[in-house]
PDB file of N, CA and C in Angstrom:
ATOM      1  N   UNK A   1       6.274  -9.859  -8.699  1.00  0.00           N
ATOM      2  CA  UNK A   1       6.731  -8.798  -7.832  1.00  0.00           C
ATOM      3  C   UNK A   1       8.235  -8.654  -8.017  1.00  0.00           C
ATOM      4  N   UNK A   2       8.759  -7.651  -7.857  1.00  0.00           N
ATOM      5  CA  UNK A   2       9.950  -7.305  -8.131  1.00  0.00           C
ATOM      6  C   UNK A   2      10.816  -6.658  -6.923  1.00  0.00           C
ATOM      7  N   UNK A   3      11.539  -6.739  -6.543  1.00  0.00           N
ATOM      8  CA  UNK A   3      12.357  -6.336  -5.012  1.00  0.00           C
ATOM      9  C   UNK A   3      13.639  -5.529  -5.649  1.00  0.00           C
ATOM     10  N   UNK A   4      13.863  -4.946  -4.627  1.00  0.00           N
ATOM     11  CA  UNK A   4      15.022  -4.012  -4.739  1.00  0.00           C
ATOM     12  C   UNK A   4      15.929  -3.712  -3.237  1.00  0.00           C
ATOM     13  N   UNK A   5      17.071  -4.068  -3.091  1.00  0.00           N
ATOM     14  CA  UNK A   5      17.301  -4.084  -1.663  1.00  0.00           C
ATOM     15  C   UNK A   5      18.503  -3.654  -1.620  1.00  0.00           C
ATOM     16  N   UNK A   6      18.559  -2.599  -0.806  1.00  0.00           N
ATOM     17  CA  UNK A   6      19.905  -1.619  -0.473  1.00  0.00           C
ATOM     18  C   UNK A   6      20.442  -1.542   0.986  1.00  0.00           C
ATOM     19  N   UNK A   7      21.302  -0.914   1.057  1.00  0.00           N
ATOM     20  CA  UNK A   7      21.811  -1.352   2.959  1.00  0.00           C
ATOM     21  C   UNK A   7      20.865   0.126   3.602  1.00  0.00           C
ATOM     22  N   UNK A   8      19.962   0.776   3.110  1.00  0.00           N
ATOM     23  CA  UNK A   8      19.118   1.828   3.603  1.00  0.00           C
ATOM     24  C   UNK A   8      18.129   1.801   3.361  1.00  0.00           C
ATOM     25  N   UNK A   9      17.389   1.087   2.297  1.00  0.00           N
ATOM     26  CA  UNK A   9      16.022   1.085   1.649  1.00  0.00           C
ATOM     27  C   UNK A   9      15.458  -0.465   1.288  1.00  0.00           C
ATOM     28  N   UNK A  10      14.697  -0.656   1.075  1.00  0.00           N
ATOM     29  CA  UNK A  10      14.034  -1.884   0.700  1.00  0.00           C
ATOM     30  C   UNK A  10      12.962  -1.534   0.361  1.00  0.00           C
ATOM     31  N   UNK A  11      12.671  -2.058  -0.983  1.00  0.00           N
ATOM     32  CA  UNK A  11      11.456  -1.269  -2.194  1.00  0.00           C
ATOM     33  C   UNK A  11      10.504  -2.667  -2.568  1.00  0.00           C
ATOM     34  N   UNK A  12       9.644  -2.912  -2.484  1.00  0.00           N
ATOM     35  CA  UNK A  12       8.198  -3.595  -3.291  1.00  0.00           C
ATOM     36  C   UNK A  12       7.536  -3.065  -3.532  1.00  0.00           C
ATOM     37  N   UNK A  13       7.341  -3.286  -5.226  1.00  0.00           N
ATOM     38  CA  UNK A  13       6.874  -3.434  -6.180  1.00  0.00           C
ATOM     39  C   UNK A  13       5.669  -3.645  -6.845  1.00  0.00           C
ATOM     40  N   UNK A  14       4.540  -3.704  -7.180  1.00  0.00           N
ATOM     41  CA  UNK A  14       3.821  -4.890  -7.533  1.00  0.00           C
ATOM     42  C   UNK A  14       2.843  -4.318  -8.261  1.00  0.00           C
ATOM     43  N   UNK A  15       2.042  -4.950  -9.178  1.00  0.00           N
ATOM     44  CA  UNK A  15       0.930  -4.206 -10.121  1.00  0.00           C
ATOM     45  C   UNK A  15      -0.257  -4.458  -9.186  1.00  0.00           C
ATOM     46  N   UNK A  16      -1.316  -3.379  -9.095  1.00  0.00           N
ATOM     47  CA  UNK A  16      -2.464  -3.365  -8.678  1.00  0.00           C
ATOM     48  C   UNK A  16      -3.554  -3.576  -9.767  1.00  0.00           C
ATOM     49  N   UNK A  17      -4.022  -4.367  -9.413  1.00  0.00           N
ATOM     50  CA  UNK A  17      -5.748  -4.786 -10.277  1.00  0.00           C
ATOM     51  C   UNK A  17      -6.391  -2.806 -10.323  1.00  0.00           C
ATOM     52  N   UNK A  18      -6.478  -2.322 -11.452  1.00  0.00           N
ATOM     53  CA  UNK A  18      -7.116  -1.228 -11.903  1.00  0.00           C
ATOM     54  C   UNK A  18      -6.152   0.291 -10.942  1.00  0.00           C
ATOM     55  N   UNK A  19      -5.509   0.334 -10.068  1.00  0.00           N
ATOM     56  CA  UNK A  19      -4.941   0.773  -9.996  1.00  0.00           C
ATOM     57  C   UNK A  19      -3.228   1.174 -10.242  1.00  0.00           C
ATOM     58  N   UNK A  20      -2.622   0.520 -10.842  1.00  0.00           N
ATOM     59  CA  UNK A  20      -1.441   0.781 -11.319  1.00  0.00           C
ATOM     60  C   UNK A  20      -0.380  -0.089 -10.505  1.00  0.00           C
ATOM     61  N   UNK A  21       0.665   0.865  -9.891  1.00  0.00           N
ATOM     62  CA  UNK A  21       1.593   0.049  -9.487  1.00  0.00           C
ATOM     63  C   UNK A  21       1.770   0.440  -8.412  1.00  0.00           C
ATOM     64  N   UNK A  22       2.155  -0.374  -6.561  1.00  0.00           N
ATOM     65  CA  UNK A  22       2.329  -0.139  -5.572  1.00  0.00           C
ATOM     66  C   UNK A  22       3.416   0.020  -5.493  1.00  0.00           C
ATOM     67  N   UNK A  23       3.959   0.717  -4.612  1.00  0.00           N
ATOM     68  CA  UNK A  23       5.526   0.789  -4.303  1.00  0.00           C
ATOM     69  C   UNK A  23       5.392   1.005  -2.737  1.00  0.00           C
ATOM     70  N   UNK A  24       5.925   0.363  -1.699  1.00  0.00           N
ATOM     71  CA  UNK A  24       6.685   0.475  -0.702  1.00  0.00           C
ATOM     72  C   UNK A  24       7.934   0.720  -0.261  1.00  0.00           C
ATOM     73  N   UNK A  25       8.415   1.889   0.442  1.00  0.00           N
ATOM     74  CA  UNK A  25       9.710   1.711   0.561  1.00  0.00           C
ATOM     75  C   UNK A  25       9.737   2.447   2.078  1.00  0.00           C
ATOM     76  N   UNK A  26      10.765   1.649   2.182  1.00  0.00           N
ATOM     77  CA  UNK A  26      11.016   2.328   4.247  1.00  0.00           C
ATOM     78  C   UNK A  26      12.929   2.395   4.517  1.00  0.00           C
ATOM     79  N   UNK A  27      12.873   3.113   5.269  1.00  0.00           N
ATOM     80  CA  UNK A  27      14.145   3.799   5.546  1.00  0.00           C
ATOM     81  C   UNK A  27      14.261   2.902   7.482  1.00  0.00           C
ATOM     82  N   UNK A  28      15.488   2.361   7.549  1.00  0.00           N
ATOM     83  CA  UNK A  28      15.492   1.603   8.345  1.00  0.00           C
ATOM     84  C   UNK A  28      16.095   2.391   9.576  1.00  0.00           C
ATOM     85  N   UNK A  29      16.509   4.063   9.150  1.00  0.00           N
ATOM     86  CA  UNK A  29      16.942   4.562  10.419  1.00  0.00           C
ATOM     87  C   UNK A  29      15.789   5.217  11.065  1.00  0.00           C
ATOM     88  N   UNK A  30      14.923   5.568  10.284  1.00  0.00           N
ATOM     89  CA  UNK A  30      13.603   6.217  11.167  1.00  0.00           C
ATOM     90  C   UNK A  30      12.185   5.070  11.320  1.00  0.00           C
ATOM     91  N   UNK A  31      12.010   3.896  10.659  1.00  0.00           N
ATOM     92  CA  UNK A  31      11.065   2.742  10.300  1.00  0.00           C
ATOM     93  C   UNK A  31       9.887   3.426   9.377  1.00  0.00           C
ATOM     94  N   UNK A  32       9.873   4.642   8.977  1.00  0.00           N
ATOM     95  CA  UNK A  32       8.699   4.999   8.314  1.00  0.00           C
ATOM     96  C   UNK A  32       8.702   4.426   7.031  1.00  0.00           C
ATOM     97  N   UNK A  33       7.656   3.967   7.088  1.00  0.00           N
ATOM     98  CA  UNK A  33       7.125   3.283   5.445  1.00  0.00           C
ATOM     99  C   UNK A  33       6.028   4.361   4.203  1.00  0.00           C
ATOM    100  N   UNK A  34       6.572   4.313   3.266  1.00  0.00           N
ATOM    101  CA  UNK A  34       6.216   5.439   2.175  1.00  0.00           C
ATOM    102  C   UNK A  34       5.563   4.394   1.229  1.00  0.00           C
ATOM    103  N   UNK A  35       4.246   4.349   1.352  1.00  0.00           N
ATOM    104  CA  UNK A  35       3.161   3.284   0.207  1.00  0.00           C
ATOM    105  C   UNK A  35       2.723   4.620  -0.853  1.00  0.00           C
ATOM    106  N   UNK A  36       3.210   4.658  -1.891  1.00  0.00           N
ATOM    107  CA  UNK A  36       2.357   4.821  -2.958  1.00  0.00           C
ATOM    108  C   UNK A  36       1.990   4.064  -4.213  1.00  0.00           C
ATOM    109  N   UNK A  37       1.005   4.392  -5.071  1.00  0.00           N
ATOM    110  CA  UNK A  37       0.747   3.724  -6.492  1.00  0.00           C
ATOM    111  C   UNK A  37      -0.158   5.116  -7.277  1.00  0.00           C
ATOM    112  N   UNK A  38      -0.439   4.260  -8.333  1.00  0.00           N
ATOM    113  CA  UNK A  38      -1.045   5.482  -9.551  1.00  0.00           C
ATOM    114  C   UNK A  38      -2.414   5.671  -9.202  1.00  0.00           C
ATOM    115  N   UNK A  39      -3.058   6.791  -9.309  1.00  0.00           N
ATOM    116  CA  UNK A  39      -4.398   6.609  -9.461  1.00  0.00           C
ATOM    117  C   UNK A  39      -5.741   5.647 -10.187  1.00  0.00           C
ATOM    118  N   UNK A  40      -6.363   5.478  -9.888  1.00  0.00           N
ATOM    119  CA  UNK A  40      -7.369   4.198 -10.447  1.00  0.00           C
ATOM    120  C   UNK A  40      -8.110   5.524 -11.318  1.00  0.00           C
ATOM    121  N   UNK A  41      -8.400   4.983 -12.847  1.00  0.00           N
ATOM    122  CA  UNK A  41      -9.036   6.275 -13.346  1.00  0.00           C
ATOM    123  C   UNK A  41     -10.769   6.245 -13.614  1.00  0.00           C
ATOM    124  N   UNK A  42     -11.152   5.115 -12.860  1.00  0.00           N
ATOM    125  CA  UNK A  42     -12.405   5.956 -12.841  1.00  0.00           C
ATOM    126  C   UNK A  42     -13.227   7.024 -12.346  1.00  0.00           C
ATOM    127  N   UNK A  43     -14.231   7.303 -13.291  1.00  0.00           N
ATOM    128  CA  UNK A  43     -14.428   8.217 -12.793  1.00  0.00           C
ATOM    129  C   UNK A  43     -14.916   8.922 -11.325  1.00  0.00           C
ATOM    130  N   UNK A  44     -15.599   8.093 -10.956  1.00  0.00           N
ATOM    131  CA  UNK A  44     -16.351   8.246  -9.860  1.00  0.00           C
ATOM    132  C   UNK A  44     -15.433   7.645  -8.212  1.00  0.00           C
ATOM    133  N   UNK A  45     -14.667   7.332  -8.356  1.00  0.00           N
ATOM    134  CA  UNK A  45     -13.641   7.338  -7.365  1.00  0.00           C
ATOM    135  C   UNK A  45     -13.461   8.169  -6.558  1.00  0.00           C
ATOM    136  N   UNK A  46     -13.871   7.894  -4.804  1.00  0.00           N
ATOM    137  CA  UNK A  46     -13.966   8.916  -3.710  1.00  0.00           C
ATOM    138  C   UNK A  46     -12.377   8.737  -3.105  1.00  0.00           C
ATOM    139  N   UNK A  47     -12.244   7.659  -3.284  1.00  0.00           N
ATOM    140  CA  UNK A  47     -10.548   7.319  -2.142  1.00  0.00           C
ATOM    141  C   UNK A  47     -10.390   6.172  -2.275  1.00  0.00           C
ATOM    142  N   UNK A  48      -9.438   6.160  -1.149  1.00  0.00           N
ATOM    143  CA  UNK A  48      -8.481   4.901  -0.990  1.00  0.00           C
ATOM    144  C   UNK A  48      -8.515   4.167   0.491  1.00  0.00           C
ATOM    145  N   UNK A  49      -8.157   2.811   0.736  1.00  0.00           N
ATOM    146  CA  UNK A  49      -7.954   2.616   1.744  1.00  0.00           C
ATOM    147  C   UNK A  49      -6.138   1.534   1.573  1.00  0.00           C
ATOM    148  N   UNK A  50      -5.723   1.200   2.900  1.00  0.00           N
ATOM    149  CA  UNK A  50      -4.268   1.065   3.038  1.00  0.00           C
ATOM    150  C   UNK A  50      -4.715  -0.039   3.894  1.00  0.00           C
ATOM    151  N   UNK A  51      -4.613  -1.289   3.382  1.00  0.00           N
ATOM    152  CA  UNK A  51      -4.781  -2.342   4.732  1.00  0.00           C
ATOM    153  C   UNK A  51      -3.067  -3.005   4.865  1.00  0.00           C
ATOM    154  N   UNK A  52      -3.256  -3.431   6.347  1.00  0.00           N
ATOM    155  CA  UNK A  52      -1.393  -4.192   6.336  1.00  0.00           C
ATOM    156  C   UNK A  52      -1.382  -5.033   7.782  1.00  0.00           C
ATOM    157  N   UNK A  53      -0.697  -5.950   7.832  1.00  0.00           N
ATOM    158  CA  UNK A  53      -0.476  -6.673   9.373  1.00  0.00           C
ATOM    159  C   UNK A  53       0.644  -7.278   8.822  1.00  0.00           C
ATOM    160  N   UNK A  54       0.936  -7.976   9.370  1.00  0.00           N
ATOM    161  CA  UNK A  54       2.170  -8.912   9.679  1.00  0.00           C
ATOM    162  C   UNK A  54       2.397 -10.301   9.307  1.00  0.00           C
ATOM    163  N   UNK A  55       1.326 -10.914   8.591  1.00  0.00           N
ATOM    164  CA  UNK A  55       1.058 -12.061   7.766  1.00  0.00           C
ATOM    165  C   UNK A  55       0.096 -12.158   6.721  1.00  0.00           C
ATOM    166  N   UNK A  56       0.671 -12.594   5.963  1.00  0.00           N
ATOM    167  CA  UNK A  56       0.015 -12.220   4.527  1.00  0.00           C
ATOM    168  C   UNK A  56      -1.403 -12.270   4.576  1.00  0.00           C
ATOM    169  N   UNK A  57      -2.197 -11.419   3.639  1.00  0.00           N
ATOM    170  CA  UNK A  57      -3.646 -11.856   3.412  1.00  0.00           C
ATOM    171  C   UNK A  57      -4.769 -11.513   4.635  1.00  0.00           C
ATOM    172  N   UNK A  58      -4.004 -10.875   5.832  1.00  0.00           N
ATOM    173  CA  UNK A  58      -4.150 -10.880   7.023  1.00  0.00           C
ATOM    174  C   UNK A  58      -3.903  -9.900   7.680  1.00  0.00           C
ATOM    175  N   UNK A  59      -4.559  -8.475   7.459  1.00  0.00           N
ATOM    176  CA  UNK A  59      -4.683  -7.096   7.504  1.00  0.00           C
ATOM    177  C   UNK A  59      -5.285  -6.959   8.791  1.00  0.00           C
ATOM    178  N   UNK A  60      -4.244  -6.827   9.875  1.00  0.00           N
ATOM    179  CA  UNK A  60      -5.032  -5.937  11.037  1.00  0.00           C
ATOM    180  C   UNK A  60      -5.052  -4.293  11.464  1.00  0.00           C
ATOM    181  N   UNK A  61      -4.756  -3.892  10.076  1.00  0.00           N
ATOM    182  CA  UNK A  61      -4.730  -2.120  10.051  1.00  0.00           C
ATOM    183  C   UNK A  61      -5.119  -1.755   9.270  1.00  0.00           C
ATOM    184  N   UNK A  62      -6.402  -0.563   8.992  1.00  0.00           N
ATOM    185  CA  UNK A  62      -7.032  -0.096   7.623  1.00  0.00           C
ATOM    186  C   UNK A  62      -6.354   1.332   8.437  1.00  0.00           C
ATOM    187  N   UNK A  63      -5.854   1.787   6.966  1.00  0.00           N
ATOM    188  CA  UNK A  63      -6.023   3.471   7.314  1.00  0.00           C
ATOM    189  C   UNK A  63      -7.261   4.186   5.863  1.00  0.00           C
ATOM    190  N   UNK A  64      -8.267   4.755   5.648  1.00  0.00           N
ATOM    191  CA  UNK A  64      -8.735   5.534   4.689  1.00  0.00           C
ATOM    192  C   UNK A  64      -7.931   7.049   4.552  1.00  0.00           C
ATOM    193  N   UNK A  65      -7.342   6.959   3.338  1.00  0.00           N
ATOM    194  CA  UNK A  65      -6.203   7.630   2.729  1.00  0.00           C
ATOM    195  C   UNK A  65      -7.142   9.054   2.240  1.00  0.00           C
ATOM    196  N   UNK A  66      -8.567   8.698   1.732  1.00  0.00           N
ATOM    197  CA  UNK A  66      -8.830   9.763   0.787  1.00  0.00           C
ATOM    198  C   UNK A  66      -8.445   9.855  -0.184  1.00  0.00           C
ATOM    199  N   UNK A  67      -8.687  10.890  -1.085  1.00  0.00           N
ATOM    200  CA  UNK A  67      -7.987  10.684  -2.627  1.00  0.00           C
ATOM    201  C   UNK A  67      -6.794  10.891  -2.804  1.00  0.00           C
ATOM    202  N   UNK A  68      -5.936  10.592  -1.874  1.00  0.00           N
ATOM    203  CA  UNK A  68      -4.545  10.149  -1.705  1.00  0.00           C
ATOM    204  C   UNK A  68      -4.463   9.063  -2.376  1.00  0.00           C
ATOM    205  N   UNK A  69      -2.925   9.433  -2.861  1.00  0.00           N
ATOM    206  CA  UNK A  69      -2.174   8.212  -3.435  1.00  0.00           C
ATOM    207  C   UNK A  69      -0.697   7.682  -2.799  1.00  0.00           C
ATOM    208  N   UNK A  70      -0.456   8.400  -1.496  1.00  0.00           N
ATOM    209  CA  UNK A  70       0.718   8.441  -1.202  1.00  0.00           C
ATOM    210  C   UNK A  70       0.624   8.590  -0.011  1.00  0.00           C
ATOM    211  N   UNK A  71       1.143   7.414   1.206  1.00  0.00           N
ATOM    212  CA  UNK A  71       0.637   7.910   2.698  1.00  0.00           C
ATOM    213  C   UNK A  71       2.335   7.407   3.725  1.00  0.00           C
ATOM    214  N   UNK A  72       2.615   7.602   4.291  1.00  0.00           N
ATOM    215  CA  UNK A  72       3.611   7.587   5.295  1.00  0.00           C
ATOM    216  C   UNK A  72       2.896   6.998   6.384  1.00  0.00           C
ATOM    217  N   UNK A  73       3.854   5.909   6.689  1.00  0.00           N
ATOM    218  CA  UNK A  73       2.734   4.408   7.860  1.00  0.00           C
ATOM    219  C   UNK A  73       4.302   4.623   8.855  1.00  0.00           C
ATOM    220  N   UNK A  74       4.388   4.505   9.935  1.00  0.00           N
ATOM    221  CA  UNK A  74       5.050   4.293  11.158  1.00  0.00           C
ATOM    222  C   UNK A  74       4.960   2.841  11.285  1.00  0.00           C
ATOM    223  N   UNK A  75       5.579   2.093  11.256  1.00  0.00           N
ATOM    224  CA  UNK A  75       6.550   0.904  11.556  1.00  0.00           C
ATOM    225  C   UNK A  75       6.958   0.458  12.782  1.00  0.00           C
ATOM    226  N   UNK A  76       6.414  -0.275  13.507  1.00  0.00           N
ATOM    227  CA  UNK A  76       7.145  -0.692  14.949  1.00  0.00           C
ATOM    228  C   UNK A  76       8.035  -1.729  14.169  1.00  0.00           C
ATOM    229  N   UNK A  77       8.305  -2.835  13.946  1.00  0.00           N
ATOM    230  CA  UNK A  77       9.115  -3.732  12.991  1.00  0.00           C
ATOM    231  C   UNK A  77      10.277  -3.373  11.694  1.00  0.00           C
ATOM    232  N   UNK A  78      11.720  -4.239  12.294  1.00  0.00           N
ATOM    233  CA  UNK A  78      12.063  -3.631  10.647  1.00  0.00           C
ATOM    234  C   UNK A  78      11.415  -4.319   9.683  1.00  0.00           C
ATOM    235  N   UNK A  79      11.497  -5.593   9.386  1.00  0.00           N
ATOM    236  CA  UNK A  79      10.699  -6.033   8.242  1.00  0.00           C
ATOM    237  C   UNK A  79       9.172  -7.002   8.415  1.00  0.00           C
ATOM    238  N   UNK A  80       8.831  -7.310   7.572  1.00  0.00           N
ATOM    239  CA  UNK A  80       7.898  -8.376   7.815  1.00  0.00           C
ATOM    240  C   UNK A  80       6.196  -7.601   7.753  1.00  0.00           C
ATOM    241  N   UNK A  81       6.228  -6.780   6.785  1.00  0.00           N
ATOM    242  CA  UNK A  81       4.860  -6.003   6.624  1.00  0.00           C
ATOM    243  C   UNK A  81       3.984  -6.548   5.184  1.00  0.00           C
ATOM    244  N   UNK A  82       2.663  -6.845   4.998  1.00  0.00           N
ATOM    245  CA  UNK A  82       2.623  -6.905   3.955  1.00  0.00           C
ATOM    246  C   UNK A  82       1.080  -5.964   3.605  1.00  0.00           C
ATOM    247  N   UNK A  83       1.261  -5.368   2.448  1.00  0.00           N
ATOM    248  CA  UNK A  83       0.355  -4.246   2.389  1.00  0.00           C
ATOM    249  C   UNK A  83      -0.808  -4.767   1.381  1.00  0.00           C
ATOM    250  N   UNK A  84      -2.020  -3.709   1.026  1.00  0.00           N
ATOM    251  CA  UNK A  84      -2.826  -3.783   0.002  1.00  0.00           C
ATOM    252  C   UNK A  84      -3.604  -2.737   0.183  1.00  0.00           C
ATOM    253  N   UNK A  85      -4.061  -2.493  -1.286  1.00  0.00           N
ATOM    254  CA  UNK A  85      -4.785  -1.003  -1.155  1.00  0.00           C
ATOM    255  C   UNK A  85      -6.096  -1.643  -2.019  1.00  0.00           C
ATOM    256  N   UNK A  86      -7.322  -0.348  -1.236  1.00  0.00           N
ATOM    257  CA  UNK A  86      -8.354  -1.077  -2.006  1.00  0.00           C
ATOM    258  C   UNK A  86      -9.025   0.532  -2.687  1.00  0.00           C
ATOM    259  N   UNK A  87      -9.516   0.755  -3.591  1.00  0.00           N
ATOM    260  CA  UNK A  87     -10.029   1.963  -4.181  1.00  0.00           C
ATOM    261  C   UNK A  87     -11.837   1.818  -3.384  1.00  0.00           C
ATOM    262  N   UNK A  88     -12.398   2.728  -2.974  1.00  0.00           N
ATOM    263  CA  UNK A  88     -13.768   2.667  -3.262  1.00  0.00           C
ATOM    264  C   UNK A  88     -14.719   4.204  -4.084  1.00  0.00           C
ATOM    265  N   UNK A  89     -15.812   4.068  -4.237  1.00  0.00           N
ATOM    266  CA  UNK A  89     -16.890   4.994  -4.998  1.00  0.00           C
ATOM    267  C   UNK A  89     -17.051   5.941  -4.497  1.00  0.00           C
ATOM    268  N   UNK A  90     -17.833   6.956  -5.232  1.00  0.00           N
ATOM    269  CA  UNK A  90     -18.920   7.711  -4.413  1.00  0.00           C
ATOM    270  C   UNK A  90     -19.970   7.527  -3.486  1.00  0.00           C
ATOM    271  N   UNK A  91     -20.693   6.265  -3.965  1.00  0.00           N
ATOM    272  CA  UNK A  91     -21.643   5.398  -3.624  1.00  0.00           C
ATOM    273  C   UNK A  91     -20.297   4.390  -2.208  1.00  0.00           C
ATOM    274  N   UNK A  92     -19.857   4.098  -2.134  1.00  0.00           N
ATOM    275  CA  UNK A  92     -19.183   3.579  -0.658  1.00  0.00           C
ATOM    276  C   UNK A  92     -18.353   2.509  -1.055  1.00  0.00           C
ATOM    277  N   UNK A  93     -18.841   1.828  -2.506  1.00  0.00           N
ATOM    278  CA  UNK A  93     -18.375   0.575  -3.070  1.00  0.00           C
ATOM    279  C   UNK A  93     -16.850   0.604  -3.396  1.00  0.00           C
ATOM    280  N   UNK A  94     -16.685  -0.605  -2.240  1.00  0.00           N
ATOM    281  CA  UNK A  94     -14.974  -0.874  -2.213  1.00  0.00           C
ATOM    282  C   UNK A  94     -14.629  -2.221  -3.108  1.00  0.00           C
ATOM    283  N   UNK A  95     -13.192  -1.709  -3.694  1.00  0.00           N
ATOM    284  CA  UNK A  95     -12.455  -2.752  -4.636  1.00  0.00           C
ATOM    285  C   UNK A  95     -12.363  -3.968  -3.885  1.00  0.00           C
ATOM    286  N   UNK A  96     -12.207  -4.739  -4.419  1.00  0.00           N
ATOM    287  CA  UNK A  96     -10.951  -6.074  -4.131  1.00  0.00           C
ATOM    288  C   UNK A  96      -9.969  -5.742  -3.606  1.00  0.00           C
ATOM    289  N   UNK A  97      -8.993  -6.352  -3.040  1.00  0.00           N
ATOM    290  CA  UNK A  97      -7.798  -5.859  -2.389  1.00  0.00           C
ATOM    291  C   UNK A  97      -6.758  -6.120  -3.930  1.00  0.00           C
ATOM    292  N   UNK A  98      -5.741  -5.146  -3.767  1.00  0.00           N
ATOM    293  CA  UNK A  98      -4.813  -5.462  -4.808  1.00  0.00           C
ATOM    294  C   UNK A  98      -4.278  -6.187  -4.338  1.00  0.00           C
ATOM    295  N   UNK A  99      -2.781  -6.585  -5.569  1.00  0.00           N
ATOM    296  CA  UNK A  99      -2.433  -7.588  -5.200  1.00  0.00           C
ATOM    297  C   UNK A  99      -1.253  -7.396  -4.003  1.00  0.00           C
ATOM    298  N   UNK A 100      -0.951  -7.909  -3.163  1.00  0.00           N
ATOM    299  CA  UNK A 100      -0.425  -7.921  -2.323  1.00  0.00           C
ATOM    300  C   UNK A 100       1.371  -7.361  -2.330  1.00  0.00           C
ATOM    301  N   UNK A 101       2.020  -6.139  -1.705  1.00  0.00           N
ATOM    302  CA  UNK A 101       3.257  -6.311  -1.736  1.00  0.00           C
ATOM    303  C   UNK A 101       3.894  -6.413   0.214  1.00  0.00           C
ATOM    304  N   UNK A 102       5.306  -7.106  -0.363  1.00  0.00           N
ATOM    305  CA  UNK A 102       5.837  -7.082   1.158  1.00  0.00           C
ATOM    306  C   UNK A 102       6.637  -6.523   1.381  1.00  0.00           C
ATOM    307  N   UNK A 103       6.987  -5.697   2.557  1.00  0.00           N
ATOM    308  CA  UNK A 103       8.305  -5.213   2.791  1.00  0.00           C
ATOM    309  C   UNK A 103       8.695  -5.843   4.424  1.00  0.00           C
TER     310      UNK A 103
END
């Protein structure tokens, strides 16, 4: 994982298993957090889901994105989030979680 940290932004990084690359970044005067990554290219791909809580591995928020790749999350916390996105089918069948980034 790779970090990037500015006195306004704070960016993670990270490669996703079949989907590409996650990026998080949040703006610390409004707390909104901006998760995107690349599309997963199979074919049959209905959407996305956005899991995240406050300790790793340990997701107490799903949002289903749809065939979104790019979603805006509201933030009560400045830091201490850690995210994962999971792709699923037509048929309902959901990925693995990627791999994990933190902001």
């Amino acid at each position: 994982m790779s970090t990037i940290t500015s006195r306004r932004r704070f960016c993670a990084v990270i490669a996703l298993c079949g989907l590409g690359t996650l990026g998080v970044f949040r703006s610390h005067k409004n707390r909104v957090a901006t998760i995107s990554w690349e599309p997963n290219t199979e074919p049959d791909i209905a959407g996305y889901r956005i899991y995240y809580g406050t300790a790793p591995g340990n997701y107490s928020t799903k949002i289903d994105v749809g065939n979104k790749t790019t979603a805006l999350l509201n933030l009560k916390d400045q830091l201490g989030y850690y995210f994962a996105v999971t792709a699923y089918n037509s048929s309902g069948v959901e990925s693995n979680y990627s791999a994990e980034a933190v902001l």
